[in-house]
Protein backbone atom coordinates (compact mmCIF):
# COMPACT_ATOMS: atom_id res chain seq x y z
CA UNK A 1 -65.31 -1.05 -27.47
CA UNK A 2 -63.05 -1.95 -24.89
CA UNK A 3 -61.79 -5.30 -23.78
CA UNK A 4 -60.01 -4.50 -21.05
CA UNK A 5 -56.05 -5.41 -22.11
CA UNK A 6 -53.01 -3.08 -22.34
CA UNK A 7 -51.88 -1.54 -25.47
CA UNK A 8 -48.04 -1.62 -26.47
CA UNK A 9 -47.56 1.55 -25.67
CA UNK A 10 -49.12 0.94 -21.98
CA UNK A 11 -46.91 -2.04 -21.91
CA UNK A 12 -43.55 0.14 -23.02
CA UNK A 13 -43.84 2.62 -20.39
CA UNK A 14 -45.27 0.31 -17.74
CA UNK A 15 -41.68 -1.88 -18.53
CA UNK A 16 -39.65 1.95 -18.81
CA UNK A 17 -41.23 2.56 -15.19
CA UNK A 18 -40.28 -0.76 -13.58
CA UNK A 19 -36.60 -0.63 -14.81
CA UNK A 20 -36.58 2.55 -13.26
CA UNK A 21 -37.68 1.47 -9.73
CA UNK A 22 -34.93 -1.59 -10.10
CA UNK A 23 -32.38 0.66 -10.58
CA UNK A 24 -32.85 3.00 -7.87
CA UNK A 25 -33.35 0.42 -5.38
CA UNK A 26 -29.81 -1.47 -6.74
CA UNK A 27 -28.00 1.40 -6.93
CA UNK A 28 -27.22 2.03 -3.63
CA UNK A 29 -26.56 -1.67 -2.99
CA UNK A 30 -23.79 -1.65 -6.17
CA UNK A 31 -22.42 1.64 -4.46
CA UNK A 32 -22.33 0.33 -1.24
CA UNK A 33 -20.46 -2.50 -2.28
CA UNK A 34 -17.70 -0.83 -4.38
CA UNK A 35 -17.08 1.20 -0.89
CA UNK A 36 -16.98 -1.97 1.25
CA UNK A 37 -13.82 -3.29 -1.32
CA UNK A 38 -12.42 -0.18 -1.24
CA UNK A 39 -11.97 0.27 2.65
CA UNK A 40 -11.05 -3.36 2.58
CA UNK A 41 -8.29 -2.42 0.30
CA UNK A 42 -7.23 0.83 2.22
CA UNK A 43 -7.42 -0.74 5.38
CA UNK A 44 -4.69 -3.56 3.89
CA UNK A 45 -2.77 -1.09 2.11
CA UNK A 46 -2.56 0.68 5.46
CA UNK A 47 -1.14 -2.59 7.48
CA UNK A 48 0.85 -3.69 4.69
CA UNK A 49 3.13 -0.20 4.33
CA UNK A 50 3.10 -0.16 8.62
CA UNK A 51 4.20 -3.76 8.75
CA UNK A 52 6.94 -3.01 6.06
CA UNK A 53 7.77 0.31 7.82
CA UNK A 54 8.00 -1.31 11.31
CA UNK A 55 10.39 -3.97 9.76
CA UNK A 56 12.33 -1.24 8.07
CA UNK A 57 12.59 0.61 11.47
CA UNK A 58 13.67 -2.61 13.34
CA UNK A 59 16.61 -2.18 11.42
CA UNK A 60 19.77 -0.74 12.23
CA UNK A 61 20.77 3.04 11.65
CA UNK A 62 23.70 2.14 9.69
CA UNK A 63 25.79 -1.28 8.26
CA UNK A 64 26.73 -3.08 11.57
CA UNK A 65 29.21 -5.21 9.71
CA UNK A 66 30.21 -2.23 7.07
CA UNK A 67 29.92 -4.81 4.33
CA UNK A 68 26.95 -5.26 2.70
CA UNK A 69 28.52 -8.70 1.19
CA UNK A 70 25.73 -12.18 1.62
CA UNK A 71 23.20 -9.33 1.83
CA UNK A 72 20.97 -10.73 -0.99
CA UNK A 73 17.25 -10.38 0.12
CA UNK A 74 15.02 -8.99 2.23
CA UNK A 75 15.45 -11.97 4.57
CA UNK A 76 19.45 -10.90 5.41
CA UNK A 77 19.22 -7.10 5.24
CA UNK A 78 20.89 -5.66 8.04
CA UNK A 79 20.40 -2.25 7.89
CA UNK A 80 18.06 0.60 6.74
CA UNK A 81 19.17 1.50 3.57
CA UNK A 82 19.56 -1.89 2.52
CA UNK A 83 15.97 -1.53 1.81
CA UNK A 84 16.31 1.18 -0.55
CA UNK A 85 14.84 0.37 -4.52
CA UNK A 86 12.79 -2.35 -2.74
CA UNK A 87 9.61 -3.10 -4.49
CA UNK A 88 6.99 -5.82 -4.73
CA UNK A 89 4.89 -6.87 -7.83
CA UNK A 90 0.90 -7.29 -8.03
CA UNK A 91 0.62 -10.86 -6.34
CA UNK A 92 3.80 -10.87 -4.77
CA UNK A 93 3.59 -8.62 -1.60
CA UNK A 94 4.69 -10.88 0.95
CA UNK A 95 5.47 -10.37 4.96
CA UNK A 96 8.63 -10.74 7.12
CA UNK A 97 8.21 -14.15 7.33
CA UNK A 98 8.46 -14.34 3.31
CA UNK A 99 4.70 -15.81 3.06
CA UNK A 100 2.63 -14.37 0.01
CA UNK A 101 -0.32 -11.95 1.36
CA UNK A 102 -3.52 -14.22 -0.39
CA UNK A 103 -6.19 -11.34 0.78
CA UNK A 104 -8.57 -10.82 -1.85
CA UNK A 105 -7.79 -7.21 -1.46
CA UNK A 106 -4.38 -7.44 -2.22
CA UNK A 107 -5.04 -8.07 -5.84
CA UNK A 108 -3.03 -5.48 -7.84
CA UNK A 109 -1.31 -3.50 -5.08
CA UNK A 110 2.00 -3.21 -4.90
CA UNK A 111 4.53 -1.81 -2.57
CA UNK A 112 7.99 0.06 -2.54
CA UNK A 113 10.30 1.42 -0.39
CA UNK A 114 13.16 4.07 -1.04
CA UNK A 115 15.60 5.49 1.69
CA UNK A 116 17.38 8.59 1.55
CA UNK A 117 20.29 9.99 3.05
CA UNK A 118 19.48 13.36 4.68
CA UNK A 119 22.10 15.94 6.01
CA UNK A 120 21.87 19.12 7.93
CA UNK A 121 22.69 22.57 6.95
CA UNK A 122 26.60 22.33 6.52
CA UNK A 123 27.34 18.76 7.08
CA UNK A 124 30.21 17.41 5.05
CA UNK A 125 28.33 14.90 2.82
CA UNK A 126 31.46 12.88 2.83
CA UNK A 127 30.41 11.94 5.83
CA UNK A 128 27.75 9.31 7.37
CA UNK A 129 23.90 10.84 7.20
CA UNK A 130 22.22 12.38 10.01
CA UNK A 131 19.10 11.19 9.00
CA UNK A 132 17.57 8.90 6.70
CA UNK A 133 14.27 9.57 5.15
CA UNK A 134 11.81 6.51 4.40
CA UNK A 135 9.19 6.28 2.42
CA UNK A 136 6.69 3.02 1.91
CA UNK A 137 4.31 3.21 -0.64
CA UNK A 138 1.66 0.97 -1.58
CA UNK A 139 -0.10 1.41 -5.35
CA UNK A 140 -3.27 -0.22 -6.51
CA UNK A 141 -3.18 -0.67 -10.68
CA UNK A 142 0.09 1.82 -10.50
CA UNK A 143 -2.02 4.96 -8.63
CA UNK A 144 -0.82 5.90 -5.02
CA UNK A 145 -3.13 4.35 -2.46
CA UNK A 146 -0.78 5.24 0.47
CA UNK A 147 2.14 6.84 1.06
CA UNK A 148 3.93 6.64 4.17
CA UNK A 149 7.19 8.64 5.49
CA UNK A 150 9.58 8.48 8.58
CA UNK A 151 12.40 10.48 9.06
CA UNK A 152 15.11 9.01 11.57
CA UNK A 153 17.87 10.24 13.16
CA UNK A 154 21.27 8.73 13.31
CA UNK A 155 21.32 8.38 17.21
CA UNK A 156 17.59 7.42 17.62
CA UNK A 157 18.87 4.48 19.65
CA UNK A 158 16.21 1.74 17.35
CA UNK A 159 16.91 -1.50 15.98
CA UNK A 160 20.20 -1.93 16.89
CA UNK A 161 21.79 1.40 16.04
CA UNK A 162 25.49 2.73 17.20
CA UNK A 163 24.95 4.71 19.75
């Protein structure tokens, strides 16, 4: 005697079978999406550690005035190594101009600079630096996204420097 319906069980594994269909077709949309945010985010991390680097490098070699006195912010830093300890919070990575980055990417990456002195083999380190090491790194949620480094020489003849 049959009346033609499903049973549970048909019903069960007809649902189990359908789920599984779903999900392999969504999957690759999910995936593709997380991918798309994170080359978003690499991309900006990428411009926002040149941009800072480019600044930094704009800069010159060594203290023009030889005082770092009124040199408060980012906005009256004369010199390389005035950026050195410079870091920016989650929300607060902003550009030369002092305007807050509002990308959607930007949310929790965070950038910092340090500059160090470098001398040659037998240099009296009494003395100014030959070169200066620079590093700009940009985090997201605290884990390096992208790091990058420039070493300059004293007489590279950028930003100002004594020649």
């Amino acid at each position: 005697m049959s009346n033609g319906g499903f049973t549970l069980l048909e019903a069960l594994l007809a649902t189990v079978v359908l789920v599984m269909v779903v999900g392999a077709v969504v999957m690759p949309f999910t995936a593709g999406a997380a991918n798309t945010a994170q080359n978003a985010r690499s991309t900006l991390a990428v411009n926002l550690a040149q941009n800072l680097m480019e600044e930094i490098l704009a800069k010159s070699f060594s203290d023009p005035d030889e005082s770092e006195a009124g040199e408060t912010g980012r906005d009256n830093w004369d010199d390389m190594d005035d950026y050195d300890g410079y870091s920016e919070a989650e929300g607060e990575i902003a550009g030369f101009d002092g305007v807050v980055v509002n990308d959607p990417s930007a949310v929790a990456l965070t950038r910092e600079v340090t500059v160090e002195s470098v001398y040659i083999a037998g240099q009296d380190q009494s003395e100014e630096p030959t070169f200066l090491r620079i590093c700009v790194n940009v985090r997201y949620h605290g884990d390096a996204l992208v790091s990058l480094s420039r070493l300059v020489y004293a007489n590279a003849g950028s930003g100002g420097d004594d020649d």
